[in-house]
PDB file of N, CA and C in Angstrom:
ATOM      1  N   UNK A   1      -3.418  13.462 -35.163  1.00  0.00           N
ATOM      2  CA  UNK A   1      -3.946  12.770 -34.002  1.00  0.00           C
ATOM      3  C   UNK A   1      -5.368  13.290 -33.767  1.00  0.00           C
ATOM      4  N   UNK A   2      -6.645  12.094 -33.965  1.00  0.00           N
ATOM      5  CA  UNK A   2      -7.766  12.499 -33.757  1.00  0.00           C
ATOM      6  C   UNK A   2      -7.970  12.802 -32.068  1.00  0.00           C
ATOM      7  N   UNK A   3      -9.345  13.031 -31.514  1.00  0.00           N
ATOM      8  CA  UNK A   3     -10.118  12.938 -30.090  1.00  0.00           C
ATOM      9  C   UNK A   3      -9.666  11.836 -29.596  1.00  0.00           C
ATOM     10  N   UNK A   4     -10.355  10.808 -30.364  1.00  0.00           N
ATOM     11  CA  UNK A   4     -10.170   9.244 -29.998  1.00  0.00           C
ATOM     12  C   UNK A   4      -8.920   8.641 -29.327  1.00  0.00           C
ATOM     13  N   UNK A   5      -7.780   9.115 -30.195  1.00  0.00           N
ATOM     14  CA  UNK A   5      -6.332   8.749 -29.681  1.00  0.00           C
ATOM     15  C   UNK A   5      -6.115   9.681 -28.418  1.00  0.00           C
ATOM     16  N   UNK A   6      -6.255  11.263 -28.370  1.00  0.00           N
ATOM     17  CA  UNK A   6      -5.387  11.414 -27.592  1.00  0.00           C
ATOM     18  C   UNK A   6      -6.142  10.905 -26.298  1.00  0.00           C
ATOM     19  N   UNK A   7      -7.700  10.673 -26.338  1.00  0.00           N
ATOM     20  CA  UNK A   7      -8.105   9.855 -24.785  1.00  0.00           C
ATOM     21  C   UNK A   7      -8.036   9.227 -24.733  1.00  0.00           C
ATOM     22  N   UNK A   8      -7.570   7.848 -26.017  1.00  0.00           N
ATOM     23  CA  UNK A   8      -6.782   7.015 -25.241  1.00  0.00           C
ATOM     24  C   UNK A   8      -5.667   6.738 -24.776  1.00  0.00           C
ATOM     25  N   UNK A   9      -4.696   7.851 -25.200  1.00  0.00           N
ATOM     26  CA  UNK A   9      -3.939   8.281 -24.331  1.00  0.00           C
ATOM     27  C   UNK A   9      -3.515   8.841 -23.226  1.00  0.00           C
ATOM     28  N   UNK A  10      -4.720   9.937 -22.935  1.00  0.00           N
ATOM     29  CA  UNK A  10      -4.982   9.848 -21.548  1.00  0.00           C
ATOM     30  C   UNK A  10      -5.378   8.909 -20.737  1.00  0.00           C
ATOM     31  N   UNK A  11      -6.142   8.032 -21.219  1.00  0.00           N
ATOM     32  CA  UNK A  11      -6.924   7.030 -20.247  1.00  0.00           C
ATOM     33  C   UNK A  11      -5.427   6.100 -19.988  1.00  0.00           C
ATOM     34  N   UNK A  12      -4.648   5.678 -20.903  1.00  0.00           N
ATOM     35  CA  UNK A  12      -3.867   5.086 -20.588  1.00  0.00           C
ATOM     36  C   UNK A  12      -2.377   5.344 -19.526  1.00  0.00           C
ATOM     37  N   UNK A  13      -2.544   6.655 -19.622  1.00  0.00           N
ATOM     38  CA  UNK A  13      -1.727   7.392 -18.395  1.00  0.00           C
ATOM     39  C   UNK A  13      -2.405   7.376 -17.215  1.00  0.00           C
ATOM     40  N   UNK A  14      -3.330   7.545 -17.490  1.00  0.00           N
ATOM     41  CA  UNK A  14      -4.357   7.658 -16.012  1.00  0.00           C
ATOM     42  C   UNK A  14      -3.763   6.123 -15.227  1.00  0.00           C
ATOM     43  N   UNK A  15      -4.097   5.074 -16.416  1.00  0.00           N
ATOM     44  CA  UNK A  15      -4.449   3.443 -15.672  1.00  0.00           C
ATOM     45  C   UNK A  15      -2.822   3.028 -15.230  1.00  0.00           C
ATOM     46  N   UNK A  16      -1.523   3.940 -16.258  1.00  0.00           N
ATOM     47  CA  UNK A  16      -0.357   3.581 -15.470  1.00  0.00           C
ATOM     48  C   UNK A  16      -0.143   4.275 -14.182  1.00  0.00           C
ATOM     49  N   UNK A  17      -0.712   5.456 -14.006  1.00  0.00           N
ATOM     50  CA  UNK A  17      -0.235   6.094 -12.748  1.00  0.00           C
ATOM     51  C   UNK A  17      -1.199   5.868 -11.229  1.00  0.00           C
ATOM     52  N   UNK A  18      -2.657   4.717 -11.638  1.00  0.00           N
ATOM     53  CA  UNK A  18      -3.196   4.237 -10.492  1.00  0.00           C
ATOM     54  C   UNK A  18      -2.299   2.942 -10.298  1.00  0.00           C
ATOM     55  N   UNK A  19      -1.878   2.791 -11.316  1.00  0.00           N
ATOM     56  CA  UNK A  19      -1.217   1.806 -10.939  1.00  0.00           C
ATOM     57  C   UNK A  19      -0.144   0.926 -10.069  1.00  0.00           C
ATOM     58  N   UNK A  20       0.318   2.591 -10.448  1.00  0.00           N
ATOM     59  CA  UNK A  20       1.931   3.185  -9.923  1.00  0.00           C
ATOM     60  C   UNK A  20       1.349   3.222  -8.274  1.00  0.00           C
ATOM     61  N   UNK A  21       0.232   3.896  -7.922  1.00  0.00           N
ATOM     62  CA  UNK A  21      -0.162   4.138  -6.613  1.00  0.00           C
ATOM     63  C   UNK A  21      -0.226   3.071  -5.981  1.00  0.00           C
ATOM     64  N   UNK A  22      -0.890   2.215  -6.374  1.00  0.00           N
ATOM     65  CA  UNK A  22      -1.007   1.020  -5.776  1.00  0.00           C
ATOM     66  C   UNK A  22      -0.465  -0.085  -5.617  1.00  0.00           C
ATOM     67  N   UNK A  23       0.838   0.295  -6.038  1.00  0.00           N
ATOM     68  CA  UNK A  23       2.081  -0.232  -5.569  1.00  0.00           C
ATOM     69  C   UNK A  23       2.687   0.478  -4.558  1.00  0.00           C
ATOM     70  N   UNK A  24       3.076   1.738  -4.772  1.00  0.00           N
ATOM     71  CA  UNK A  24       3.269   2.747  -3.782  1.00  0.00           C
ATOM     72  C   UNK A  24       2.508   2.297  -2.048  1.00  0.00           C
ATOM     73  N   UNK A  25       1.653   2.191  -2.485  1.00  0.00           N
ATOM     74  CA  UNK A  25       0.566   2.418  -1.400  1.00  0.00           C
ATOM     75  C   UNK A  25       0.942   0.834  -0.558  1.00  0.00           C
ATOM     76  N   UNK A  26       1.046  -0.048  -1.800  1.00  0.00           N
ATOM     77  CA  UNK A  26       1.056  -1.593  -0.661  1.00  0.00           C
ATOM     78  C   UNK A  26       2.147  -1.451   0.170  1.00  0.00           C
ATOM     79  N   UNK A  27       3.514  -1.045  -0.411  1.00  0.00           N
ATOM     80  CA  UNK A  27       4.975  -0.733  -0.020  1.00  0.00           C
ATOM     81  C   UNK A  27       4.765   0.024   0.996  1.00  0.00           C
ATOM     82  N   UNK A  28       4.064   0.866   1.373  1.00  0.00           N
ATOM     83  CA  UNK A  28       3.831   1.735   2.660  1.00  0.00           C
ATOM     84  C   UNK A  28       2.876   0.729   3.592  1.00  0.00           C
ATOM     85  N   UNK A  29       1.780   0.185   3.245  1.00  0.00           N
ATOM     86  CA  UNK A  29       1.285  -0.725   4.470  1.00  0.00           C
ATOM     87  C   UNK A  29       2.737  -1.839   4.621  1.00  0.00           C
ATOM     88  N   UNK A  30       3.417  -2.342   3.556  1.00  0.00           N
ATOM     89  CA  UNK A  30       4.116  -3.270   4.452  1.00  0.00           C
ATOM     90  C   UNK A  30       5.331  -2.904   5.386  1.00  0.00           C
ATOM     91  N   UNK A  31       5.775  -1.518   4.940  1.00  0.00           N
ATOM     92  CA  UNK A  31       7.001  -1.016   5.663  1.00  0.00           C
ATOM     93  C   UNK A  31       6.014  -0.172   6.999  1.00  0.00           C
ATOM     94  N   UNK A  32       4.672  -0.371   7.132  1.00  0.00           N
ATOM     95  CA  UNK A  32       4.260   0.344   8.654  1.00  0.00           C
ATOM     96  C   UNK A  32       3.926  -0.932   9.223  1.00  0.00           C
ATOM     97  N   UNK A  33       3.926  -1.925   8.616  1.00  0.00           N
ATOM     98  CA  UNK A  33       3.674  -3.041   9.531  1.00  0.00           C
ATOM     99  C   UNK A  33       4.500  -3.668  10.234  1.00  0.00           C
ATOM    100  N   UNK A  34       5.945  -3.073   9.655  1.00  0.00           N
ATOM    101  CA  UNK A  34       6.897  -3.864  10.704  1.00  0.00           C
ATOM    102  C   UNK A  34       7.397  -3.120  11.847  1.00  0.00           C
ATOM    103  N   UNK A  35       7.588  -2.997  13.121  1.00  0.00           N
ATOM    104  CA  UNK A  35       8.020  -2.553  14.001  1.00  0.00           C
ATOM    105  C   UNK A  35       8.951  -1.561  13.781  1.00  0.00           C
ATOM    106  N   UNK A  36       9.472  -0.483  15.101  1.00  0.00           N
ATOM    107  CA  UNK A  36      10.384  -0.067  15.046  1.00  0.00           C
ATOM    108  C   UNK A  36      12.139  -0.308  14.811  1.00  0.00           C
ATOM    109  N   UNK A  37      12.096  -1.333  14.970  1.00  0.00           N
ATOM    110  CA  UNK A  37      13.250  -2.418  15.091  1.00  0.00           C
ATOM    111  C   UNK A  37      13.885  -2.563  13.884  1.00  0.00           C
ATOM    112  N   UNK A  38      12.852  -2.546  12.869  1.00  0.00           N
ATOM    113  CA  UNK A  38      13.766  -2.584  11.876  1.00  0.00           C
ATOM    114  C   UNK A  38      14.386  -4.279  11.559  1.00  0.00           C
ATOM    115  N   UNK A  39      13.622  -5.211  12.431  1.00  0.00           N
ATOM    116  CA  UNK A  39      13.929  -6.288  11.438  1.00  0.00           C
ATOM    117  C   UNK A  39      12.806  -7.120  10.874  1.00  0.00           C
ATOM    118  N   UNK A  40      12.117  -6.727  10.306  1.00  0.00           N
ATOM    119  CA  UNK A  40      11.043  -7.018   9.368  1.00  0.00           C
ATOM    120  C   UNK A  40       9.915  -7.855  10.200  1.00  0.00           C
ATOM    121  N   UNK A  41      10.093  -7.702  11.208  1.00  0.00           N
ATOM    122  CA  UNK A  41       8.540  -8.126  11.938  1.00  0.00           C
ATOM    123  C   UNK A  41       7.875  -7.324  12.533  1.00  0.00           C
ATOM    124  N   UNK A  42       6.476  -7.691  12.196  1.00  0.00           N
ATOM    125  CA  UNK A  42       5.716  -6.486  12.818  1.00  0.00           C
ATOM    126  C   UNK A  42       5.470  -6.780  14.186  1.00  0.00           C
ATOM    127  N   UNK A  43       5.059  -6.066  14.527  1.00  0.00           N
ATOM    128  CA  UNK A  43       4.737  -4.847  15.901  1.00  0.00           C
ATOM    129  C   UNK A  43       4.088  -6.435  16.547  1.00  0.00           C
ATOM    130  N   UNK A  44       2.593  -6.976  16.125  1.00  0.00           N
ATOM    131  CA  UNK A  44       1.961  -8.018  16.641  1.00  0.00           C
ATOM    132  C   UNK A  44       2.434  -8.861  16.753  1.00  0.00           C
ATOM    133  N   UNK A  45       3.548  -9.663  15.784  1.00  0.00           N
ATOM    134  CA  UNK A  45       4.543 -10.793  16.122  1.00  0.00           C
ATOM    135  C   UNK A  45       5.565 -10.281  17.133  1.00  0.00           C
ATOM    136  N   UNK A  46       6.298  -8.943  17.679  1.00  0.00           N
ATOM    137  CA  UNK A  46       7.190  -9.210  18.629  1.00  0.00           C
ATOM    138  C   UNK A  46       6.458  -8.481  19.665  1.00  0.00           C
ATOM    139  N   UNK A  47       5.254  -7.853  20.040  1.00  0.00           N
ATOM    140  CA  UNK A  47       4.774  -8.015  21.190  1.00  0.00           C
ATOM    141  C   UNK A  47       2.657  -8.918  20.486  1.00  0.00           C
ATOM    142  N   UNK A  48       2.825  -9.979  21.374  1.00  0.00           N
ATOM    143  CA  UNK A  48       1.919 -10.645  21.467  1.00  0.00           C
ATOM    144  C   UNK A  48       0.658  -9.639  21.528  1.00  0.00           C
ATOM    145  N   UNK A  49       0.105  -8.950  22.283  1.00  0.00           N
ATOM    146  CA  UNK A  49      -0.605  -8.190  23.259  1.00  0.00           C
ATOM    147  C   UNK A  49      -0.895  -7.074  22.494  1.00  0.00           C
ATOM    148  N   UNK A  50      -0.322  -6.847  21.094  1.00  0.00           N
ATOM    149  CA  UNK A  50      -0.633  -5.849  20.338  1.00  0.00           C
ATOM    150  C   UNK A  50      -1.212  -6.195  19.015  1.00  0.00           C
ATOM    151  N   UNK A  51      -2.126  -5.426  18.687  1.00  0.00           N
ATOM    152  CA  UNK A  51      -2.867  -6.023  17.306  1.00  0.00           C
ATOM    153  C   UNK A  51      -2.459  -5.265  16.178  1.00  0.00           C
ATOM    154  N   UNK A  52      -2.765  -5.754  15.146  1.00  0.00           N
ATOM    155  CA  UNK A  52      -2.104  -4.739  13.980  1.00  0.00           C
ATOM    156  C   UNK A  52      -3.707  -3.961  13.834  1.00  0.00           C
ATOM    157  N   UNK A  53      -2.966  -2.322  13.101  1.00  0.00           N
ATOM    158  CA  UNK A  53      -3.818  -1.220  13.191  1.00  0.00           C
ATOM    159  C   UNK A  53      -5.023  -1.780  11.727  1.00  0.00           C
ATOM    160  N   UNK A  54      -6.416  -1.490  12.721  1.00  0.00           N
ATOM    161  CA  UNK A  54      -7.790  -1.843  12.140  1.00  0.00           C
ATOM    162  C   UNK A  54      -8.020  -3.196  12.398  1.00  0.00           C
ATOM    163  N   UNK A  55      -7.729  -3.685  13.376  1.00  0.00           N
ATOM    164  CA  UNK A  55      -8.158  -5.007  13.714  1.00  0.00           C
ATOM    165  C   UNK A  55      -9.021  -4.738  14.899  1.00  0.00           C
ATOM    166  N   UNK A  56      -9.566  -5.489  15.471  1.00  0.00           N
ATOM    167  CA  UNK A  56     -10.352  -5.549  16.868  1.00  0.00           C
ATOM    168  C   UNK A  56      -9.246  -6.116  18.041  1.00  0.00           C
ATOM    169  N   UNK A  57      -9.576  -5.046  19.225  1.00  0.00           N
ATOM    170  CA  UNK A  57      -8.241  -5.953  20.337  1.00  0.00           C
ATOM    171  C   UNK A  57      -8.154  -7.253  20.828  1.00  0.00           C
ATOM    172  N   UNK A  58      -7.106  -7.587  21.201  1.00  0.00           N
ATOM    173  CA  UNK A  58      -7.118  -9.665  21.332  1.00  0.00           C
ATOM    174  C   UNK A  58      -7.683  -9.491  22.470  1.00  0.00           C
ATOM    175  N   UNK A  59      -7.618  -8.369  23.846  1.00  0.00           N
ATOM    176  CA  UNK A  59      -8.000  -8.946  25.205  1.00  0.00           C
ATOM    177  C   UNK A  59      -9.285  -9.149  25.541  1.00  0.00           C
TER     178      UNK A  59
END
């Protein structure tokens, strides 16, 4: 196994495990977007009056 291979073997671990994150990562914004409740709506759909986090306020 030359240089060549084993970085592209690294590079190619690298690109599965950002990958991996950024799946990770969406799965966490969508499970904080839903309320405490626990039935898959977020926070802004069951109270009106609340915005989802990084938005600007509705009032």
């Amino acid at each position: 196994m030359n240089l060549d291979d084993i970085l592209n073997a690294i590079s190619a671990l690298a690109s599965v495990g950002s990958l991996a994150l950024q799946i990770i990562e969406g799965r966490q914004r969508r499970t904080d977007a839903r309320d405490d409740a626990g039935d898959d709506q977020s926070a802004a759909e069951a109270d009106p009056g609340c915005s989802e986090p990084g938005s600007t306020p509705t009032q």
